[in-house]
Protein backbone atom coordinates (compact mmCIF):
# COMPACT_ATOMS: atom_id res chain seq x y z
CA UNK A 1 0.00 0.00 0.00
CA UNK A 2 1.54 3.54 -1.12
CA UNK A 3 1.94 6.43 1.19
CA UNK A 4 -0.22 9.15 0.74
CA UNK A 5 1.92 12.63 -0.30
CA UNK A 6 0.69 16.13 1.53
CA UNK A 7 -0.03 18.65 -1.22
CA UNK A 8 2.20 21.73 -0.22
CA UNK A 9 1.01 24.97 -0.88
CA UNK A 10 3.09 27.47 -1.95
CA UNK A 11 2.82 31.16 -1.46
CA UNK A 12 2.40 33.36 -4.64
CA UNK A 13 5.45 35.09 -4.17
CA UNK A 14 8.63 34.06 -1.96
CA UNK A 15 10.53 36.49 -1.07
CA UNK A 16 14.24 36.23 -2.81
CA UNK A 17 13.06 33.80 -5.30
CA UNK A 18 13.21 34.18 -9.26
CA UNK A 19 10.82 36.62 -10.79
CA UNK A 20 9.42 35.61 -13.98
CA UNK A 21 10.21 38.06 -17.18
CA UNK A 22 8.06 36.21 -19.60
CA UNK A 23 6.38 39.20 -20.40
CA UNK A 24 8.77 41.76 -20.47
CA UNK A 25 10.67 39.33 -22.73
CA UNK A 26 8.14 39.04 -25.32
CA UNK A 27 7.82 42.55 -25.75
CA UNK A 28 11.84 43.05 -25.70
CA UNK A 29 11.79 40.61 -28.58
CA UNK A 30 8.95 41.31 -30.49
CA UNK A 31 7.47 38.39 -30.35
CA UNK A 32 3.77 37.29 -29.43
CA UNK A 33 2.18 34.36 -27.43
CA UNK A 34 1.40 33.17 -30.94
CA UNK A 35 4.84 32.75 -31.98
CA UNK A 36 5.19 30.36 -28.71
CA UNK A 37 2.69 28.74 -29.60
CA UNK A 38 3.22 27.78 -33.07
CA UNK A 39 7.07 26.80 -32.12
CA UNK A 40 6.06 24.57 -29.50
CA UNK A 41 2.72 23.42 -30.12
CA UNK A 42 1.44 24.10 -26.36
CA UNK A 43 -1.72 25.55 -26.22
CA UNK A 44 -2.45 28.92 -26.20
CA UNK A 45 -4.33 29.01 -23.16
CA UNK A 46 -1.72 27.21 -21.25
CA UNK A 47 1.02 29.75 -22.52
CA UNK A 48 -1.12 32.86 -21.65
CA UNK A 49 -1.77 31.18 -18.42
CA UNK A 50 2.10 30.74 -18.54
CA UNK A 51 3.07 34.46 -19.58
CA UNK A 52 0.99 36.11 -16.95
CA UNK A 53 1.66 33.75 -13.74
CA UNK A 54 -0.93 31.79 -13.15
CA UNK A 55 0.22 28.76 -14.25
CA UNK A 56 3.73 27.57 -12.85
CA UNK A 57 6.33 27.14 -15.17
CA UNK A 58 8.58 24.16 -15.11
CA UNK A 59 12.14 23.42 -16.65
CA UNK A 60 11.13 22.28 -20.30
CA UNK A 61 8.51 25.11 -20.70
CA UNK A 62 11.60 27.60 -19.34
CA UNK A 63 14.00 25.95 -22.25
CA UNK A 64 10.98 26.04 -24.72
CA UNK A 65 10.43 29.96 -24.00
CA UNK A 66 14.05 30.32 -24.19
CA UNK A 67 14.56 28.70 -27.59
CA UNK A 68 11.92 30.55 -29.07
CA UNK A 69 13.15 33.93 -27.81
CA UNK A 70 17.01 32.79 -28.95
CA UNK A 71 18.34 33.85 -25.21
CA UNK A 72 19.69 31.90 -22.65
CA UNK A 73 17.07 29.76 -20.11
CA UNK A 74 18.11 31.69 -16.74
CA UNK A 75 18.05 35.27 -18.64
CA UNK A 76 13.86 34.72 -18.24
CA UNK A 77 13.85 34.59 -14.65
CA UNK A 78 16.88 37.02 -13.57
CA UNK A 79 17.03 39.42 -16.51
CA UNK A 80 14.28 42.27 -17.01
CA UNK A 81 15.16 43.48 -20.62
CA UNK A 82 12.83 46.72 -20.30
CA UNK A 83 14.92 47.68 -16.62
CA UNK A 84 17.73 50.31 -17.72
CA UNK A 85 20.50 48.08 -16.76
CA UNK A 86 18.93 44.71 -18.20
CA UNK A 87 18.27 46.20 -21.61
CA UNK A 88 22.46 45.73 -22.10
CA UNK A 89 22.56 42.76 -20.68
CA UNK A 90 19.77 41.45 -22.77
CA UNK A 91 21.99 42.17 -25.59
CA UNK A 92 24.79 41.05 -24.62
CA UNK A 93 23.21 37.44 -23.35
CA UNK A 94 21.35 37.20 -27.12
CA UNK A 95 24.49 37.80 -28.74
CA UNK A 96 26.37 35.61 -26.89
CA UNK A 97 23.88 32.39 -26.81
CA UNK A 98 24.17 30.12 -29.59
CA UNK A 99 21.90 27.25 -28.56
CA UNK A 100 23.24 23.73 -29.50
CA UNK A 101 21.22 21.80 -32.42
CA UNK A 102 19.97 18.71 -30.94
């Protein structure tokens, strides 16, 4: 007979943890929830529920995201490309990220 897991619930926002920049990426890039959605075949209520936080992302929808927008995985969590200072990053991390064919 299995044991029984406790759901945790977790708070909407913990303090110190990653911020998600889906949205300020898009608009940085140009692209639309559309363009997600045709390169990866989700759903497009899934990525809008994605884009705008109420729906938890997980590693393969981070690497998805990432490949779409050409810029590195961790850049959509830590960088804000519409901030003053993460505008040259941005740049810098899209010019430098060359993601590996598989």
């Amino acid at each position: 007979m299995g044991r029984k897991r406790k759901q945790v619930e977790f708070p909407k926002e913990i303090p110190g943890a990653p911020r998600w920049y889906m949205p300020e990426w898009l608009k940085y890039t140009g692209r639309t929830q559309s363009d997600i959605v045709e390169a990866t075949g989700l759903s497009l209520g899934y990525v809008s529920d994605l884009v705008n936080g109420k729906e938890r992302y997980n590693q393969d929808v981070l690497w998805a995201f990432a490949w779409v927008l050409k810029c590195p995985p961790g850049a959509i969590v830590d960088v804000n490309p519409l901030s003053d200072d993460g505008a040259l990053v941005a740049q810098l991390l899209i010019r430098r990220y060359k993601p590996k064919a598989a």
